[in-house]
N, C-alpha and C. Protein backbone atom coordinates (compact mmCIF):
# COMPACT_ATOMS: atom_id res chain seq x y z
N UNK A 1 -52.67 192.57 75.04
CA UNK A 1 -52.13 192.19 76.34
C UNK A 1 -53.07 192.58 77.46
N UNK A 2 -53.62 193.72 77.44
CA UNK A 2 -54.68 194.29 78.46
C UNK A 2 -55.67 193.28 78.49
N UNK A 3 -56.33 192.28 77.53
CA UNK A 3 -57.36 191.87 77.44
C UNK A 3 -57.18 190.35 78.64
N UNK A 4 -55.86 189.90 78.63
CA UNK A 4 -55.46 188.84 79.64
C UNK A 4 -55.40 189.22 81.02
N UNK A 5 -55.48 190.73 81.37
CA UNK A 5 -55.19 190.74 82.63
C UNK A 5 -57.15 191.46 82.89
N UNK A 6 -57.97 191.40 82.29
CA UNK A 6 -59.32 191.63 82.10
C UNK A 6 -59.79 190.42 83.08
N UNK A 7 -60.52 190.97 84.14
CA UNK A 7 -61.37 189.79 85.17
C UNK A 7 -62.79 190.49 85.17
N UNK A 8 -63.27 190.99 84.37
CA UNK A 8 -64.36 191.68 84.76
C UNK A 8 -65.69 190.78 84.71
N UNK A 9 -65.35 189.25 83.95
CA UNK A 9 -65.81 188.53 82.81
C UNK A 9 -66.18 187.33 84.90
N UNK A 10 -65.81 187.77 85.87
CA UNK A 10 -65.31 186.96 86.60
C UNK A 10 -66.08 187.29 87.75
N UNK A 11 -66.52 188.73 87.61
CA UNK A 11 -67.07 188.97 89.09
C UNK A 11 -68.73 188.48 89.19
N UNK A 12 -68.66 188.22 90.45
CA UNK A 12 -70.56 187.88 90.59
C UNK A 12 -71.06 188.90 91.44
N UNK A 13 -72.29 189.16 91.28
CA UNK A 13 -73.14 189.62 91.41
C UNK A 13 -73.28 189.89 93.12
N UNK A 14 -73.45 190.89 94.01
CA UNK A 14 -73.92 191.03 95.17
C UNK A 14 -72.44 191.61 96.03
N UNK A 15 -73.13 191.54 97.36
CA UNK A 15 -71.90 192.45 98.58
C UNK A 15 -71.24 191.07 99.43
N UNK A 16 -70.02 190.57 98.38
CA UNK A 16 -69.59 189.33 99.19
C UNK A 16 -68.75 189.95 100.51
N UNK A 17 -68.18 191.46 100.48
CA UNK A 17 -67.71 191.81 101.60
C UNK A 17 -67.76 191.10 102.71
N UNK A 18 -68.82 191.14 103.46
CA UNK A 18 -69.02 190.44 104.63
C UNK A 18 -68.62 188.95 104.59
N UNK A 19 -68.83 188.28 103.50
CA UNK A 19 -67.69 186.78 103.65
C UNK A 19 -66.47 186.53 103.63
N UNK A 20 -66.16 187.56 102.82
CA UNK A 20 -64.46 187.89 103.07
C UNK A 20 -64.01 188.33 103.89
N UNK A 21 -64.29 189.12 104.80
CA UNK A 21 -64.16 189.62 105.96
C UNK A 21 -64.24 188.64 107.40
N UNK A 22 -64.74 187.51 107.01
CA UNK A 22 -65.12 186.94 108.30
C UNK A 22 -63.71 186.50 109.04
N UNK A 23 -63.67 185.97 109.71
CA UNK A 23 -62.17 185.45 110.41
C UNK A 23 -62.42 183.66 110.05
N UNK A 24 -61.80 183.58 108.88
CA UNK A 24 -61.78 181.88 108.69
C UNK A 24 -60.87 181.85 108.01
N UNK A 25 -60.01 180.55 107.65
CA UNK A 25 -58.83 180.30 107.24
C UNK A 25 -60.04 180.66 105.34
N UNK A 26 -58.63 180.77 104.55
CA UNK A 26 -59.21 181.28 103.24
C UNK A 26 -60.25 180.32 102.46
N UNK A 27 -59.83 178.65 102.74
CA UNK A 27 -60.14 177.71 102.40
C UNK A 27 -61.26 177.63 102.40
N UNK A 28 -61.77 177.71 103.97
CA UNK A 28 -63.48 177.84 104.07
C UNK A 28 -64.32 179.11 103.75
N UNK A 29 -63.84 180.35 103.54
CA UNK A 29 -64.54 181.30 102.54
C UNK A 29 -64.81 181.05 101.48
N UNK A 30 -63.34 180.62 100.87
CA UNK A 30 -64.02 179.90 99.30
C UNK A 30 -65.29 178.84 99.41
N UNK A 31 -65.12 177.61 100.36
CA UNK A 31 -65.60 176.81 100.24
C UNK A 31 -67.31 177.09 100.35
N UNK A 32 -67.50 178.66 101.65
CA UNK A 32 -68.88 179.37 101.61
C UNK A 32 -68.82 179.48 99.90
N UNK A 33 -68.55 180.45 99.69
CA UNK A 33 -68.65 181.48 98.55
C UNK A 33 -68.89 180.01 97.45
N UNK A 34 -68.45 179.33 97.35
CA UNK A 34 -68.71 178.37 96.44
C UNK A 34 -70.29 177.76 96.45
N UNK A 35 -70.33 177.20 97.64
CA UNK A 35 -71.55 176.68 98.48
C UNK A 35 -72.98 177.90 98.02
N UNK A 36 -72.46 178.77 98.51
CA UNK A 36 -73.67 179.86 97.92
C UNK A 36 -73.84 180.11 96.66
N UNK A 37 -73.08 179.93 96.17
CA UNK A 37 -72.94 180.58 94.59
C UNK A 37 -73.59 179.08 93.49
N UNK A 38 -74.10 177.80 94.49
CA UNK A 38 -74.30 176.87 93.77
C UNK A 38 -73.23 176.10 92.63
N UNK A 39 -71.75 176.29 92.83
CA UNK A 39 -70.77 175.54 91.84
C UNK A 39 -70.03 174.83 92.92
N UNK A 40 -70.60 174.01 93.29
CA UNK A 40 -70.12 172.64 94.17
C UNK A 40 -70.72 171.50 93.17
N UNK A 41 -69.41 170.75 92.75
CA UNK A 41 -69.51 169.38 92.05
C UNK A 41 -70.51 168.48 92.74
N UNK A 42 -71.90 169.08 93.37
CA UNK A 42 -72.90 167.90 93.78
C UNK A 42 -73.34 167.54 92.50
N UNK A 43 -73.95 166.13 92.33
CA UNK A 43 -74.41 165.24 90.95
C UNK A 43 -75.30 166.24 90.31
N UNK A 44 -76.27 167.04 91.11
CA UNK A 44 -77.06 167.97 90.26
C UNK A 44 -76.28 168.40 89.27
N UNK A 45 -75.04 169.57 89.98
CA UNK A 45 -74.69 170.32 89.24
C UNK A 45 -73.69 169.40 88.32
N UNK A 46 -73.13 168.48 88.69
CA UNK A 46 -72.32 168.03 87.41
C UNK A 46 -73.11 167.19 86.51
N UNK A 47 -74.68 166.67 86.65
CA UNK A 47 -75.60 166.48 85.45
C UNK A 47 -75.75 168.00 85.05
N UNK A 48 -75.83 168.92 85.17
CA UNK A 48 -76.35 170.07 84.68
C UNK A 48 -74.93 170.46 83.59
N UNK A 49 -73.74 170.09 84.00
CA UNK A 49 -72.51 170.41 83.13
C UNK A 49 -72.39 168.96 81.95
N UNK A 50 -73.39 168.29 82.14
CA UNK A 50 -73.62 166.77 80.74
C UNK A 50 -72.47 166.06 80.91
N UNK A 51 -72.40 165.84 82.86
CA UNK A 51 -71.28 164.90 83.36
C UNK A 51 -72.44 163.48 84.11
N UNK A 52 -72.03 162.41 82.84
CA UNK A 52 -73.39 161.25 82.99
C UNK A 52 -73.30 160.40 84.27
N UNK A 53 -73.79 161.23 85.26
CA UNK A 53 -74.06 160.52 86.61
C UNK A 53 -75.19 160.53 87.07
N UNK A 54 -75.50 159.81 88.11
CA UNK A 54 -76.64 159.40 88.85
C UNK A 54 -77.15 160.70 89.71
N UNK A 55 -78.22 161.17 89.86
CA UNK A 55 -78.48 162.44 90.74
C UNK A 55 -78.71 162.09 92.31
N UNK A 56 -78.75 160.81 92.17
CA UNK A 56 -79.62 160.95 93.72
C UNK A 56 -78.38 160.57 94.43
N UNK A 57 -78.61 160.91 95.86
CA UNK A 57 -77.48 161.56 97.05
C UNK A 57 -77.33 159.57 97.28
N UNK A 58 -75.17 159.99 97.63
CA UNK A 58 -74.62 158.38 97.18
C UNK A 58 -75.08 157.72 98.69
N UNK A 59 -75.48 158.86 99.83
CA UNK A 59 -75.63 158.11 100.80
C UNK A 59 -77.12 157.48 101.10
N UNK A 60 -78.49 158.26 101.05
CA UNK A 60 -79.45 158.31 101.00
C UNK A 60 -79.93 157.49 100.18
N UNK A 61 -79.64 157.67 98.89
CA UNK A 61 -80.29 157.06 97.89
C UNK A 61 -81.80 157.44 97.82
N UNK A 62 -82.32 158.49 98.05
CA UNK A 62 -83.74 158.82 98.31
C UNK A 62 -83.87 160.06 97.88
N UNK A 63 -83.02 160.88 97.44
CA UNK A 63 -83.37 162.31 97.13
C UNK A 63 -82.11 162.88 96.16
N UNK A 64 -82.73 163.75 95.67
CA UNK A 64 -81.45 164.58 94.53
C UNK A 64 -79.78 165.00 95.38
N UNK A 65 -79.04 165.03 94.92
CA UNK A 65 -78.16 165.40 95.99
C UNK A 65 -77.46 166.65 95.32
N UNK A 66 -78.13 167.84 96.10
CA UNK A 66 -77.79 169.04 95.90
C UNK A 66 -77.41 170.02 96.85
N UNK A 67 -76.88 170.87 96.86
CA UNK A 67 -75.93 172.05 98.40
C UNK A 67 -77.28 171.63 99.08
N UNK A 68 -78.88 171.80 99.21
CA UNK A 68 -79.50 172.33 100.32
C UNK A 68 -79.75 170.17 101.06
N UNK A 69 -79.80 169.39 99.96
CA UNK A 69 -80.04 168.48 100.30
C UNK A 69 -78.81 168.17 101.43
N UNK A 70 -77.48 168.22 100.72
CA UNK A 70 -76.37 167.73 101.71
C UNK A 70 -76.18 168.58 102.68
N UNK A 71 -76.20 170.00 102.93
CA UNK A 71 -76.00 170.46 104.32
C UNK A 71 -77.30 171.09 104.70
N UNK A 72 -78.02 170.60 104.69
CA UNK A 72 -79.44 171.05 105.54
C UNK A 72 -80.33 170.19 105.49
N UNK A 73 -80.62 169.59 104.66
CA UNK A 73 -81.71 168.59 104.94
C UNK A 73 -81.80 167.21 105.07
N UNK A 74 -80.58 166.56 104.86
CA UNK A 74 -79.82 164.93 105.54
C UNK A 74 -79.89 165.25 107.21
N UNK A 75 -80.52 163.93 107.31
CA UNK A 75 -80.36 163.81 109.08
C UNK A 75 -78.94 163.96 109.25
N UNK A 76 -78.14 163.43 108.75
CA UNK A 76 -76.49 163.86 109.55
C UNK A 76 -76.41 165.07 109.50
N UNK A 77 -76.86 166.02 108.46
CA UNK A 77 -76.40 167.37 108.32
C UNK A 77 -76.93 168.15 109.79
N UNK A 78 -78.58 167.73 109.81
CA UNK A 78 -79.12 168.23 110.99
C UNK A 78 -78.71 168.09 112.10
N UNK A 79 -77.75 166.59 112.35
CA UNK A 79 -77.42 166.23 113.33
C UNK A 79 -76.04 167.15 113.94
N UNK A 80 -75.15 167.29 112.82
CA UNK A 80 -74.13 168.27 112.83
C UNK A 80 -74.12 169.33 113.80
N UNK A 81 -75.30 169.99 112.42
CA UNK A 81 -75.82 172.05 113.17
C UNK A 81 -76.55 171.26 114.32
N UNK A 82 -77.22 170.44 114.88
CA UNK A 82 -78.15 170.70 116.19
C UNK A 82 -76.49 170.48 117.42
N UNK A 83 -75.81 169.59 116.63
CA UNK A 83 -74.35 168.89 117.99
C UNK A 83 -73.49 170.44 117.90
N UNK A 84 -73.41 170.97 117.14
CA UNK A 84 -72.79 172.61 117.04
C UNK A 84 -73.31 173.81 117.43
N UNK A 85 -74.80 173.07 118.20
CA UNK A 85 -75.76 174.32 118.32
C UNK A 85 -76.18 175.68 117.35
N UNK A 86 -76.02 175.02 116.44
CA UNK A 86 -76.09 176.63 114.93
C UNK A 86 -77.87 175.74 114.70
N UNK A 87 -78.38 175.34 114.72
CA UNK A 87 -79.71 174.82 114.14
C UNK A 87 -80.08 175.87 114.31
N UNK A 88 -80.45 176.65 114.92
CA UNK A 88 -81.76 177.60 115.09
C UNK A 88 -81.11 179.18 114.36
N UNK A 89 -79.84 179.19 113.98
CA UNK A 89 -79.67 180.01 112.95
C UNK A 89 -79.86 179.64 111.92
């Protein structure tokens, strides 16, 4: 019975403190913590799980579509952070 309530099998690596801590509804911590941790269903990662899809980004059509491709390096993404003023963080 002890062995079902066992999460040890679960924790990752590093001081997520500071993301949990931030003031955001829970949704978008996960959605960081996911984002960083690289397990966002982008085509990379679901070719990498031998889920038979196309890699390249559905909007672009020009590049892999992976976390850094879709929020940092798509002109919309840039367009986003520069209209939110976060670019230069």
């Amino acid at each position: 019975m002890d062995n079902l309530l066992d999460t040890s099998h679960l924790k990752c690596e590093g001081d997520w403190s500071t993301l949990w801590s931030i003031r955001a509804p829970p949704k978008i911590k996960f959605f960081i913590w996911r984002l960083l941790r690289g397990c966002l269903p982008t085509r990379s990662n679901l070719r990498e799980k031998h889920i038979n899809c196309n890699i390249e980004c559905v909007c672009c059509e020009s590049n892999i579509e992976h976390e850094w491709h879709l929020f940092i390096s798509r002109d919309h993404a840039k367009q986003f952070w520069l209209h939110a003023d976060l670019w230069h963080h």
